[in-house]
C-alpha atoms as a PDB file:
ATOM      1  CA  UNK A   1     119.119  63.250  93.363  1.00  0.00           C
ATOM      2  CA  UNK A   2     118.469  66.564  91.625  1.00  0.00           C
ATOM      3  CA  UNK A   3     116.962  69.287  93.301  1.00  0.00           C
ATOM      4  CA  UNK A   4     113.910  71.591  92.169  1.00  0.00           C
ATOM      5  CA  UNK A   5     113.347  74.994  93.796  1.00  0.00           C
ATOM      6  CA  UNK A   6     109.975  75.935  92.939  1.00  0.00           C
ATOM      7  CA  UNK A   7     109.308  79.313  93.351  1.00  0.00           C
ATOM      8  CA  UNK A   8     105.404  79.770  93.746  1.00  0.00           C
ATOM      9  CA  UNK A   9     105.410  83.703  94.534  1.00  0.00           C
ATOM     10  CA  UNK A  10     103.670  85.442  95.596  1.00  0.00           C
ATOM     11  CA  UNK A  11     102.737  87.954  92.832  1.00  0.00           C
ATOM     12  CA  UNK A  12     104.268  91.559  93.051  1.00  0.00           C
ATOM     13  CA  UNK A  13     107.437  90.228  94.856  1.00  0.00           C
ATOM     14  CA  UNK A  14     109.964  90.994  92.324  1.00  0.00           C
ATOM     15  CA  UNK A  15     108.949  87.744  90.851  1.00  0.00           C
ATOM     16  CA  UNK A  16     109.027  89.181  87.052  1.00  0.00           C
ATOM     17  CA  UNK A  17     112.341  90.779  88.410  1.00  0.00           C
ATOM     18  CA  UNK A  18     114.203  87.260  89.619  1.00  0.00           C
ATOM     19  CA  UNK A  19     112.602  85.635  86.473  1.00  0.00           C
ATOM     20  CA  UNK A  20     114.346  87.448  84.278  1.00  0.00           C
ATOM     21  CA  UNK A  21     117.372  87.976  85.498  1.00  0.00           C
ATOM     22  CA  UNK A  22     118.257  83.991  86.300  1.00  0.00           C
ATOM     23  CA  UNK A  23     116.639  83.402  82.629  1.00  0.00           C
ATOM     24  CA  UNK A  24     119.006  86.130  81.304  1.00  0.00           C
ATOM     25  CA  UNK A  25     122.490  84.311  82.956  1.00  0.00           C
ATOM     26  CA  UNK A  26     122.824  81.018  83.030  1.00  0.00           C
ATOM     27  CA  UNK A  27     126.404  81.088  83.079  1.00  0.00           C
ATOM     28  CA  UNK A  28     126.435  82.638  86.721  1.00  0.00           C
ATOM     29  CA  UNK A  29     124.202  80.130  87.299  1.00  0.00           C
ATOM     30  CA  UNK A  30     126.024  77.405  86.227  1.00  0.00           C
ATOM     31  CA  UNK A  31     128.950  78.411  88.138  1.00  0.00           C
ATOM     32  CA  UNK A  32     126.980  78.073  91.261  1.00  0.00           C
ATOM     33  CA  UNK A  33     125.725  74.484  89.895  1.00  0.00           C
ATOM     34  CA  UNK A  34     122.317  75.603  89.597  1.00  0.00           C
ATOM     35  CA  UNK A  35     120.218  75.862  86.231  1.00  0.00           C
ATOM     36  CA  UNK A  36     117.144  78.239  85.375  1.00  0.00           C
ATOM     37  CA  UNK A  37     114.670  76.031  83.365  1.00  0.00           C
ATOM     38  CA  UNK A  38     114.207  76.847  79.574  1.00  0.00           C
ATOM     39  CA  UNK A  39     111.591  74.750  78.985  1.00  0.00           C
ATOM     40  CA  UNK A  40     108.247  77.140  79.230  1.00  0.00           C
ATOM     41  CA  UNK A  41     110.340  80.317  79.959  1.00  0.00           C
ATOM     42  CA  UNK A  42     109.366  82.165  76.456  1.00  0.00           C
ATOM     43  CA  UNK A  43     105.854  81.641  76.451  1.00  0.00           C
ATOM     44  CA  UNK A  44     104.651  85.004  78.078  1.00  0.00           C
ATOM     45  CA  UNK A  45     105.261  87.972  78.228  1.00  0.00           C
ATOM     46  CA  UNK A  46     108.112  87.432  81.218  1.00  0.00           C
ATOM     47  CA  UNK A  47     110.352  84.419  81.962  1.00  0.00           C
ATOM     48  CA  UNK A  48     108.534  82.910  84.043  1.00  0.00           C
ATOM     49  CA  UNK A  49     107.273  78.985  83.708  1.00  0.00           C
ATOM     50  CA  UNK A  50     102.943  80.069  83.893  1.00  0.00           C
ATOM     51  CA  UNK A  51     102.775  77.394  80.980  1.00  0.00           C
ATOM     52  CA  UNK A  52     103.593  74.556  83.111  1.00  0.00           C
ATOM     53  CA  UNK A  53     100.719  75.536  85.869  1.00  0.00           C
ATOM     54  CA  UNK A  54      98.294  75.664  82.736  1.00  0.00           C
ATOM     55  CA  UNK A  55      99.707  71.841  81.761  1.00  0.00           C
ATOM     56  CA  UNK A  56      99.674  71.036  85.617  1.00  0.00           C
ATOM     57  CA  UNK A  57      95.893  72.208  85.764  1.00  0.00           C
ATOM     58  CA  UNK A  58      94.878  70.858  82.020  1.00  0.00           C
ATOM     59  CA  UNK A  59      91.663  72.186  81.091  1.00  0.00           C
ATOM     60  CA  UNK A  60      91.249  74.342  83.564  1.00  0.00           C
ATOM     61  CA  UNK A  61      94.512  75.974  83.064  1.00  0.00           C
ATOM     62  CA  UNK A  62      93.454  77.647  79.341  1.00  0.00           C
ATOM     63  CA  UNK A  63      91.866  80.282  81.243  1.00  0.00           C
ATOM     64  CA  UNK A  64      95.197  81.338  82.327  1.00  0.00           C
ATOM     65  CA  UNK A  65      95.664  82.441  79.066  1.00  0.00           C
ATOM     66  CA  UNK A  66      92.709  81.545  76.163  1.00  0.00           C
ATOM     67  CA  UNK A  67      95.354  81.730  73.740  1.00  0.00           C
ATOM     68  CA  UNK A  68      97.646  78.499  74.767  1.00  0.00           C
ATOM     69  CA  UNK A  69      96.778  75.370  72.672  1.00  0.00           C
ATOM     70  CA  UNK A  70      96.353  72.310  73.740  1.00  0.00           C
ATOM     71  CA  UNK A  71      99.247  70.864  71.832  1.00  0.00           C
ATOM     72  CA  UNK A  72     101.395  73.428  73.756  1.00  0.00           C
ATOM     73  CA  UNK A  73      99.734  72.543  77.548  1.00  0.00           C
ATOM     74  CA  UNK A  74     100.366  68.632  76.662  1.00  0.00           C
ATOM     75  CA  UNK A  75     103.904  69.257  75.493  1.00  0.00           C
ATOM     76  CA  UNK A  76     104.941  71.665  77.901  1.00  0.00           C
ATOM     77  CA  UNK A  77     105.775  68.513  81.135  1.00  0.00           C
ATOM     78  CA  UNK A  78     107.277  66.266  78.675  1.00  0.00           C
ATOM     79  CA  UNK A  79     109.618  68.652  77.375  1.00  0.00           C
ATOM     80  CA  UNK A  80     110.273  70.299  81.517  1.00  0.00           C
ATOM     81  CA  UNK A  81     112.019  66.864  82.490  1.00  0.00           C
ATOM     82  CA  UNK A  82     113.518  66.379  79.309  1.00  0.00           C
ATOM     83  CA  UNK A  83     115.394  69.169  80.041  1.00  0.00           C
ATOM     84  CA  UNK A  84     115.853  68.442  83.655  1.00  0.00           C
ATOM     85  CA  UNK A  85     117.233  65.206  83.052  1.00  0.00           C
ATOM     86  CA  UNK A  86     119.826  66.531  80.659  1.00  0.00           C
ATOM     87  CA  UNK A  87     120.924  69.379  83.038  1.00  0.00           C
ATOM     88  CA  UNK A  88     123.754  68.917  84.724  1.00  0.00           C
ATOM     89  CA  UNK A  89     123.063  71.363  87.390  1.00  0.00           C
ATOM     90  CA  UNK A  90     122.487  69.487  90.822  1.00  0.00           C
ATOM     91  CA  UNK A  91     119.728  72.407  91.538  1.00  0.00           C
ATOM     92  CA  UNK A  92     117.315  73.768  88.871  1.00  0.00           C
ATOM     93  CA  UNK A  93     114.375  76.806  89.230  1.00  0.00           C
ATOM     94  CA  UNK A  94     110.868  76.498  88.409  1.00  0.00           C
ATOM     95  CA  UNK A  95     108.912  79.764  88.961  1.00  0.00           C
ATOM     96  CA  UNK A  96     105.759  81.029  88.282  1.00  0.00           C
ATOM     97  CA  UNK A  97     103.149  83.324  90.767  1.00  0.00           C
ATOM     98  CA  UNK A  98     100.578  81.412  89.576  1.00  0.00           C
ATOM     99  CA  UNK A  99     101.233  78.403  91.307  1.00  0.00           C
ATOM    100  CA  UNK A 100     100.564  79.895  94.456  1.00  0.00           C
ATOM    101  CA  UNK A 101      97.021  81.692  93.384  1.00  0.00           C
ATOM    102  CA  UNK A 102      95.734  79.524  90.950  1.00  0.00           C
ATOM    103  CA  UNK A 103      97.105  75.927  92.348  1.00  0.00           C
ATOM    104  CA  UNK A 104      95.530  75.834  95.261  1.00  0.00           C
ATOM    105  CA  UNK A 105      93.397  72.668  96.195  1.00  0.00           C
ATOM    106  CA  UNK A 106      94.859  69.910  97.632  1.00  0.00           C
ATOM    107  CA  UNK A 107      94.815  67.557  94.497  1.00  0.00           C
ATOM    108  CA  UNK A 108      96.437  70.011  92.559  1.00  0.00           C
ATOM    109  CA  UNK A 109      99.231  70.283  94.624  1.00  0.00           C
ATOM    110  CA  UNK A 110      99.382  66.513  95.275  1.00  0.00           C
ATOM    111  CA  UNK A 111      99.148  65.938  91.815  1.00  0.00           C
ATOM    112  CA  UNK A 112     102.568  68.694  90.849  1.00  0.00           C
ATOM    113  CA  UNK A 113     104.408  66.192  93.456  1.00  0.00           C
ATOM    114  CA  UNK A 114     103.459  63.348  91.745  1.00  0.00           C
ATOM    115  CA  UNK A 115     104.863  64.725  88.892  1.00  0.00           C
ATOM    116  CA  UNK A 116     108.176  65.893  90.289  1.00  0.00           C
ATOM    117  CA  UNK A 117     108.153  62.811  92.191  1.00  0.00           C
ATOM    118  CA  UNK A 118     111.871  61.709  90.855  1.00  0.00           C
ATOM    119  CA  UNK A 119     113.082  64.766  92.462  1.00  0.00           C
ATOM    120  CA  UNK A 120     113.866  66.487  95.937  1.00  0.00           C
ATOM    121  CA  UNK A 121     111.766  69.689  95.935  1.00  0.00           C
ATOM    122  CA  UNK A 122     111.997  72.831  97.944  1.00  0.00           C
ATOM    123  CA  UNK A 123     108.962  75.159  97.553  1.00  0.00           C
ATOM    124  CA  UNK A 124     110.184  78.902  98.195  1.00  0.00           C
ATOM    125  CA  UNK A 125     107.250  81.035  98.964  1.00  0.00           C
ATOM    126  CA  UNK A 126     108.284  85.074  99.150  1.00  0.00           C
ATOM    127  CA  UNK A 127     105.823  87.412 101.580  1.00  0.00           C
ATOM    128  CA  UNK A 128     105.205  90.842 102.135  1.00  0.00           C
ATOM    129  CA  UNK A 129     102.989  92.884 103.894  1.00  0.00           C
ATOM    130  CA  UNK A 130      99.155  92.087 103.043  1.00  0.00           C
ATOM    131  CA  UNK A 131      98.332  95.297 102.874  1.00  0.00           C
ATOM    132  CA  UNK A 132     101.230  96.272 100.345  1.00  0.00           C
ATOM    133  CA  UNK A 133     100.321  93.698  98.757  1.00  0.00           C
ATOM    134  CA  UNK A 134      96.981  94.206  98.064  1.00  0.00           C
ATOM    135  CA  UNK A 135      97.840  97.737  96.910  1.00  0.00           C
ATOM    136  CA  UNK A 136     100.618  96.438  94.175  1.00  0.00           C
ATOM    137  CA  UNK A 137      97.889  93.229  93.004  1.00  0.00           C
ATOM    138  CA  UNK A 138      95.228  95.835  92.582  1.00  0.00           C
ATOM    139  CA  UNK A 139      96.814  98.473  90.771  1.00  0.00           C
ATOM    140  CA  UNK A 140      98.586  95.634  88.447  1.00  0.00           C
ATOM    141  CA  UNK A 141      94.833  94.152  87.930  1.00  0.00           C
ATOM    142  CA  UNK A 142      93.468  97.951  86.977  1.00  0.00           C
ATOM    143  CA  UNK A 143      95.912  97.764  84.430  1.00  0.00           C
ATOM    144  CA  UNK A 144      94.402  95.068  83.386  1.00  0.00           C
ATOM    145  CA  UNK A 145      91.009  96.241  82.824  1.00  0.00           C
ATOM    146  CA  UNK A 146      89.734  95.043  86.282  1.00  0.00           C
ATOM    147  CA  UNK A 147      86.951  97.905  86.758  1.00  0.00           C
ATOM    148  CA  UNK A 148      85.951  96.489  90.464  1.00  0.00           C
ATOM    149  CA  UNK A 149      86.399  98.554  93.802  1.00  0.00           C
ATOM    150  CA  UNK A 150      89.674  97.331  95.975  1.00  0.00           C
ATOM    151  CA  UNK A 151      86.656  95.701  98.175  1.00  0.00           C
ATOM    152  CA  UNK A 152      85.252  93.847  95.201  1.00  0.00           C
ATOM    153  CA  UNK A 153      89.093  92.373  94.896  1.00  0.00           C
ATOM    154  CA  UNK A 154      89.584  91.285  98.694  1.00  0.00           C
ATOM    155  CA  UNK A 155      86.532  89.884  98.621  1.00  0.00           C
ATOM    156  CA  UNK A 156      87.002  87.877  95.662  1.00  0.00           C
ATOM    157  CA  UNK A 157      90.701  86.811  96.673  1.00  0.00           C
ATOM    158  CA  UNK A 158      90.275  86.606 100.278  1.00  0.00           C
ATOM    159  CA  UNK A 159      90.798  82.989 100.307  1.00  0.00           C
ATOM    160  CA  UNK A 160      94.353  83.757  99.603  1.00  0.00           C
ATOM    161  CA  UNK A 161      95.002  86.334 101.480  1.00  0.00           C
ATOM    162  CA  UNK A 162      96.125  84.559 104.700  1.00  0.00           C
ATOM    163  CA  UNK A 163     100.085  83.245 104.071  1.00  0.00           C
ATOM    164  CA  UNK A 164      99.764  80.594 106.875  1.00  0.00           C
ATOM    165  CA  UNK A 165      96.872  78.887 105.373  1.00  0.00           C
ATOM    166  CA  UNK A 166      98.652  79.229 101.874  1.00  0.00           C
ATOM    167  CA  UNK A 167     101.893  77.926 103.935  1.00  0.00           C
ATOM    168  CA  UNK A 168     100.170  75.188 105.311  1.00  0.00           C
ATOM    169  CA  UNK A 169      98.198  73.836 101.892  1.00  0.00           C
ATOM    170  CA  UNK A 170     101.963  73.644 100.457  1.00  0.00           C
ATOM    171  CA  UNK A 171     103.147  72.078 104.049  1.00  0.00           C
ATOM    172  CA  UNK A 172     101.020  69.184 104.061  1.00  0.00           C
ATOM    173  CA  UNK A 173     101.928  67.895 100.526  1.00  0.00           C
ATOM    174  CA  UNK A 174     105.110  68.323 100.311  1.00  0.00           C
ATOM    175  CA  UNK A 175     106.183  68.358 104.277  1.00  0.00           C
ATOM    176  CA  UNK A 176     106.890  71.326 106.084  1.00  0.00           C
ATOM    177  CA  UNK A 177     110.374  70.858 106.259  1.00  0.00           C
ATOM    178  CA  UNK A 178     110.273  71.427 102.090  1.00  0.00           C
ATOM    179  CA  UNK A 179     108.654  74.984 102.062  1.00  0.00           C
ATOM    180  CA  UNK A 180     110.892  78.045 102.309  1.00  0.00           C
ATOM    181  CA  UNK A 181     109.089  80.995 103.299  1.00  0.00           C
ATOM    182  CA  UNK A 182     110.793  84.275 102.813  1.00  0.00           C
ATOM    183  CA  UNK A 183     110.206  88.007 103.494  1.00  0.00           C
ATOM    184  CA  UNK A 184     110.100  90.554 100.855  1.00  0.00           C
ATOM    185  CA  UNK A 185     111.024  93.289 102.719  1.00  0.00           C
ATOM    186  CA  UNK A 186     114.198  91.569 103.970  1.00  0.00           C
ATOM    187  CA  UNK A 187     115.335  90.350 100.317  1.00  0.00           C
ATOM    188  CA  UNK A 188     115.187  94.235  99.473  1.00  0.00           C
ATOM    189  CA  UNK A 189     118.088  94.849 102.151  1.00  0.00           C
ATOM    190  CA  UNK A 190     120.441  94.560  99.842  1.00  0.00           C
ATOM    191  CA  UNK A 191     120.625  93.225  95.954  1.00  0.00           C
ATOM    192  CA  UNK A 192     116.866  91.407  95.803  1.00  0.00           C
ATOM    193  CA  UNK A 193     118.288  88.707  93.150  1.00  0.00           C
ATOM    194  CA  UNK A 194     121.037  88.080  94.772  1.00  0.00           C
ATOM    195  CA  UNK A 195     119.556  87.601  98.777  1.00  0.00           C
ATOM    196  CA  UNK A 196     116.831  85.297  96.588  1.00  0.00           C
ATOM    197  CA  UNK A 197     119.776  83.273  95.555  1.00  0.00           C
ATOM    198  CA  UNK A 198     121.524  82.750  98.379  1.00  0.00           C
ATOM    199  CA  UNK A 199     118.223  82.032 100.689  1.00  0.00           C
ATOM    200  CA  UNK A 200     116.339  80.035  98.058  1.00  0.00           C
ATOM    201  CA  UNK A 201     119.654  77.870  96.926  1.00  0.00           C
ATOM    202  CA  UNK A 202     121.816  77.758 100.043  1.00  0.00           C
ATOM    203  CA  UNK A 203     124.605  78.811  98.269  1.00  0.00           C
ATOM    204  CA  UNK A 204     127.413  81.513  99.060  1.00  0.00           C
ATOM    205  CA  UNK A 205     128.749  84.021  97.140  1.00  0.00           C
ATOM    206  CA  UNK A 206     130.562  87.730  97.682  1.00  0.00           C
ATOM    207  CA  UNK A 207     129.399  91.110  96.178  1.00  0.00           C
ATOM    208  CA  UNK A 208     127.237  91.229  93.662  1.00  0.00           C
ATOM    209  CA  UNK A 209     126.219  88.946  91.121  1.00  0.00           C
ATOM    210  CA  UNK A 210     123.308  89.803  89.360  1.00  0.00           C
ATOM    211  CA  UNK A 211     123.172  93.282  88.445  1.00  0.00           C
ATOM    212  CA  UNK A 212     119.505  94.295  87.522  1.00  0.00           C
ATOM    213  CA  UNK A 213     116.479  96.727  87.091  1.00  0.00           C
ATOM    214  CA  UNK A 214     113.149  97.025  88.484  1.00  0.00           C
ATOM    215  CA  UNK A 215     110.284  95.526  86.379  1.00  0.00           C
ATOM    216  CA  UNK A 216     106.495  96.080  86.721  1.00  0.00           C
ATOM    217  CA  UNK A 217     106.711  99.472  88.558  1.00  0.00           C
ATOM    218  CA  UNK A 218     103.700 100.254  90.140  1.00  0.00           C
ATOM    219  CA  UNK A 219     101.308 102.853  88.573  1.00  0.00           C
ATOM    220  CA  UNK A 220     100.869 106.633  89.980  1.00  0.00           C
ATOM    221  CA  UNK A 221      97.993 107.406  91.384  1.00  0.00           C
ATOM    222  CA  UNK A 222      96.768 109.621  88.902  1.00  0.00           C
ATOM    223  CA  UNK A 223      97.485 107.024  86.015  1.00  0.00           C
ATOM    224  CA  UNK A 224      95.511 104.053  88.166  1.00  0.00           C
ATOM    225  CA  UNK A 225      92.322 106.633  88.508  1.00  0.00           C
ATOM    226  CA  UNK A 226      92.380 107.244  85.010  1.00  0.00           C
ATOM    227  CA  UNK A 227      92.543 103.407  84.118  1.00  0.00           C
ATOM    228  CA  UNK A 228      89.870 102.580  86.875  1.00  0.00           C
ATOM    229  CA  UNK A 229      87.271 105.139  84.758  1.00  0.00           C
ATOM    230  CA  UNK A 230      88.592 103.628  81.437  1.00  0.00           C
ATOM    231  CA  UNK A 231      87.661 100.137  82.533  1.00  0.00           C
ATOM    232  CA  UNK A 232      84.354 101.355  84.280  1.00  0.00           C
ATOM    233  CA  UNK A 233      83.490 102.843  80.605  1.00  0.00           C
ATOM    234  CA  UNK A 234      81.301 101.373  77.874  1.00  0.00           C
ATOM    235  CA  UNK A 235      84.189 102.400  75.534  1.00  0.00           C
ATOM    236  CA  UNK A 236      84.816  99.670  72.871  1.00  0.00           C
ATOM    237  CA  UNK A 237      87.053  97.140  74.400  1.00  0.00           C
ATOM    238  CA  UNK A 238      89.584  97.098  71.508  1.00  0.00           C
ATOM    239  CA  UNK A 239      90.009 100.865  72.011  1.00  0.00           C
ATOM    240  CA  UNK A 240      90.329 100.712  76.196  1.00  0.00           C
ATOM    241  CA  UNK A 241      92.626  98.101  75.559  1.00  0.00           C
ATOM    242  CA  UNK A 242      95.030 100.583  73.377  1.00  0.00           C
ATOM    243  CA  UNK A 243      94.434 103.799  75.907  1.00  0.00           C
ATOM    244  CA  UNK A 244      95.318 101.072  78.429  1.00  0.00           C
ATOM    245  CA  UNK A 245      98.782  99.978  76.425  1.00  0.00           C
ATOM    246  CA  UNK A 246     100.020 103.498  75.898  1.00  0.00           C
ATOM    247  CA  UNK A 247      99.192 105.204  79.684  1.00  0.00           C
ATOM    248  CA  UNK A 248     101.662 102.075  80.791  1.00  0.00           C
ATOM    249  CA  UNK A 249     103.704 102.381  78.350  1.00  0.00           C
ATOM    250  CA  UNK A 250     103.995 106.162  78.957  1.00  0.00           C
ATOM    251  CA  UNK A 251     104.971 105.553  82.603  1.00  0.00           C
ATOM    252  CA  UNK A 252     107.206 102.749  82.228  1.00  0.00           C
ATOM    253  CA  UNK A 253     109.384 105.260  80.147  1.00  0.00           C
ATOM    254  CA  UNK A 254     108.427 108.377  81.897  1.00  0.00           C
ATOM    255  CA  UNK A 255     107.534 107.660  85.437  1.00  0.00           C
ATOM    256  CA  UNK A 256     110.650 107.124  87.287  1.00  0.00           C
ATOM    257  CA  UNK A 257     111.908 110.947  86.456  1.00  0.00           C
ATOM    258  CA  UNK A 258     108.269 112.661  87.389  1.00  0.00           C
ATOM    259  CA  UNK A 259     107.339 113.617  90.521  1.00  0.00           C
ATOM    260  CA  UNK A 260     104.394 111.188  90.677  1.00  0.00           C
ATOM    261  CA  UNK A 261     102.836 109.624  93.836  1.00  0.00           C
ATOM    262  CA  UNK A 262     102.243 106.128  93.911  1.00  0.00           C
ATOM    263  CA  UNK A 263      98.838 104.877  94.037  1.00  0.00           C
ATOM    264  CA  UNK A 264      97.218 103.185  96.974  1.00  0.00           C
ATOM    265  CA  UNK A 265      94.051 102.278  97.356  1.00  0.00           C
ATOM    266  CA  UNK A 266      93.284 100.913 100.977  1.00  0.00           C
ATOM    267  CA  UNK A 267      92.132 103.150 103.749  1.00  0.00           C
ATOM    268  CA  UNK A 268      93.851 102.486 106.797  1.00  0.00           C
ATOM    269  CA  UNK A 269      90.745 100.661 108.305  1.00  0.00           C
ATOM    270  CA  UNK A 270      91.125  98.195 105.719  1.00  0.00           C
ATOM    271  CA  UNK A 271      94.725  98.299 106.478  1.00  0.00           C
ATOM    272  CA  UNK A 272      94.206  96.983 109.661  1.00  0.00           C
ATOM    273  CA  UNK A 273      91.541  94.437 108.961  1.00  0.00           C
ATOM    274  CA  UNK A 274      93.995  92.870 106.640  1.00  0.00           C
ATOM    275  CA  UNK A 275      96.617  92.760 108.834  1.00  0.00           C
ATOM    276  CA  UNK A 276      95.099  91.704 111.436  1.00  0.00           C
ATOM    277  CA  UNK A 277      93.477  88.544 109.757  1.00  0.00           C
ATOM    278  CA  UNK A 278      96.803  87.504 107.701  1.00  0.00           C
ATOM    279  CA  UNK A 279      98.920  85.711 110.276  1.00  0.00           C
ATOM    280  CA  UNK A 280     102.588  84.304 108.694  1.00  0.00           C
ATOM    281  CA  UNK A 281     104.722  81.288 108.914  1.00  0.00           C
ATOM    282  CA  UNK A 282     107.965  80.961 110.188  1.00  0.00           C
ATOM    283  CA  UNK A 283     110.266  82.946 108.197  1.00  0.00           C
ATOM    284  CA  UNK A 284     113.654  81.569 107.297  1.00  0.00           C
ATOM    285  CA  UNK A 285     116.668  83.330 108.404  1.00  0.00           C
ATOM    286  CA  UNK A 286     120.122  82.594 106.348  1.00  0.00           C
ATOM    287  CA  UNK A 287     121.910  83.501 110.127  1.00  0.00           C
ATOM    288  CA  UNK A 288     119.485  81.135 112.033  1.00  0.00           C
ATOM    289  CA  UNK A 289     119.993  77.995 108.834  1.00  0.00           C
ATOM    290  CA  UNK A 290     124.432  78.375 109.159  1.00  0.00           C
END
C-alpha cells in the first residue's frame, strides 16, 4: 500500500521553503522512491497543495481564496488520486499549512481520511516556539493588510495556539501512532529540507541533497510599523494594496544586506502567558526511531 505524508504545518515553519524545493526536484525524489504531488501544486502563489483543503472543505473552503472556482475545488480530488495511483513512488507528499489552521473540527478531519482511505497516512506536524511563532504569523498577516493589535490576533487564533490539543484532534482520527510531530528548531540544525526528509520519510541519505534559499523572510521592524499604519488608514484599498506590494518587495531584494532589526511584537509578559499555556506532544527523535 502507498504511503501519504501529509504535511499540515504549521505556518512560518519553512513550509513555503520545503514546498518548493521537493516541487522543484523530483528526480532526487524519485531516487529516494518518494514523489511530491503535482496535482494542486501551481495554484498559488507557492507549491504548496491549499487547493485540495479548499476541495476538502467545499463551500467553505472559497474563502481560502474568493478567486478559486468551483469547477477547480470539484476537480482538484479527482485529479490528486489520479495522480497518486499512477505514481510509482511507494511514498508521496501532500502539504499545505492550512490543513492544520483551517481543518480543524473533527468531521473535517474524519472526512480527509475517508478520502485517503486507500492509503497508509502519516500526518507530519512541524512546531516551534509559540511565542516565535506568533511573532512570524503576525508580521506575515500585517503584510497582509491585517490592521489588528498582536492581542486582537491571539485572541482570535487562540484556539490554535496549543500544539497538544492540535496534536490530539489529528491523534484521534487518524491514531496517534500516524502523527509525526517535529521541532522546528531542531530541523534548522543542519540543512532544514533535508532533516524534513529524512524525519518525515524515514529515509537515509549522506551530505546534502537539497540545496536551497530562505523564502518568506520576516519583515524589519520598521517595515511592519509602517504596514500596521498603512492598514489602520482609510487610504483606498487598491492603493494600500500597491504601497503594501512594493515595501515587500523592497525588502525581499534589499533586506538581507541592511542592517535591519527584525520585528517582534510580543512583550515578554505575553511571552510567558503563551508559553506557559501551549504545552507539546511528544517530539520524534530520528536517534530514539533507529
Amino acid at each position: 500500500m502507498k504511503k501519504i505524508v501529509l504535511h499540515i504545518g504549521l505556518p512560518k515553519t519553512a513550509t513555503t521553503l520545503i514546498q518548493n524545493t521537493l516541487c522543484a526536484h523530483p528526480d532526487k525524489l524519485a531516487d529516494l522512491d518518494i514523489a511530491y504531488l503535482q496535482a494542486g501544486s501551481r495554484d498559488f502563489g507557492d507549491r504548496g497543495h491549499h487547493l485540495q483543503v479548499q476541495g476538502l472543505l467545499g463551500e467553505r473552503g472559497k474563502r481560502i481564496r474568493v478567486s478559486t472556482t468551483q469547477d477547480e475545488i470539484e476537480a482538484i480530488w479527482p485529479k490528486t488520486f489520479d495522480e497518486l495511483e499512477a505514481s510509482p513512488a511507494n511514498q508521496i507528499m501532500i502539504s499545505s499549512e492550512l490543513f492544520s489552521f483551517a481543518v480543524i473540527t473533527p468531521a473535517d478531519i474524519q472526512k480527509l481520511k475517508e478520502l485517503l482511505g486507500n492509503y497508509e497516512v502519516r500526518v507530519v506536524l512541524v512546531l516551534r516556539d509559540v511565542a516565535d511563532f506568533v511573532d512570524s504569523v503576525y508580521s506575515q498577516r500585517i503584510k497582509g493588510g491585517f490592521a489588528g493589535s498582536p492581542g486582537d490576533f491571539i485572541a482570535a487564533n487562540w484556539g490554535n495556539l496549543h500544539w497538544l490539543q492540535m496534536f490530539n484532534r489529528w491523534a484521534k482520527v487518524f491514531g496517534e501512532d500516524n502523527i509525526r510531530a517535529l521541532d522546528f528548531g531542531e530541523l534548522k540544525k543542519g540543512n532544514l529540507v533535508d532533516n524534513f526528509v529524512r524525519d518525515a520519510f524515514d529515509v537515509s541519505f549522506d551530505g546534502t541533497l537539497f540545496e536551497t534559499e530562505t523564502a518568506n523572510e520576516a519583515l524589519p521592524y520598521y517595515a511592519a510599523q509602517l504596514l500596521k499604519e498603512i492598514n489602520a488608514s482609510d487610504i483606498p484599498r487598491p492603493i494600500a494594496t500597491r504601497f503594501r506590494i512594493q515595501i515587500r518587495d523592497f525588502f525581499i531584494e534589499h533586506g538581507s544586506s541592511g542592517d535591519f532589526r527584525k520585528a517582534k511584537f510580543l512583550d515578554e509578559d505575553t511571552k510567558t502567558m503563551l508559553r506557559h499555556y501551549c504545552k507539546w506532544p511528544r517530539i520524534f527523535s530520528r536517534s530514539n526511531n533507529v
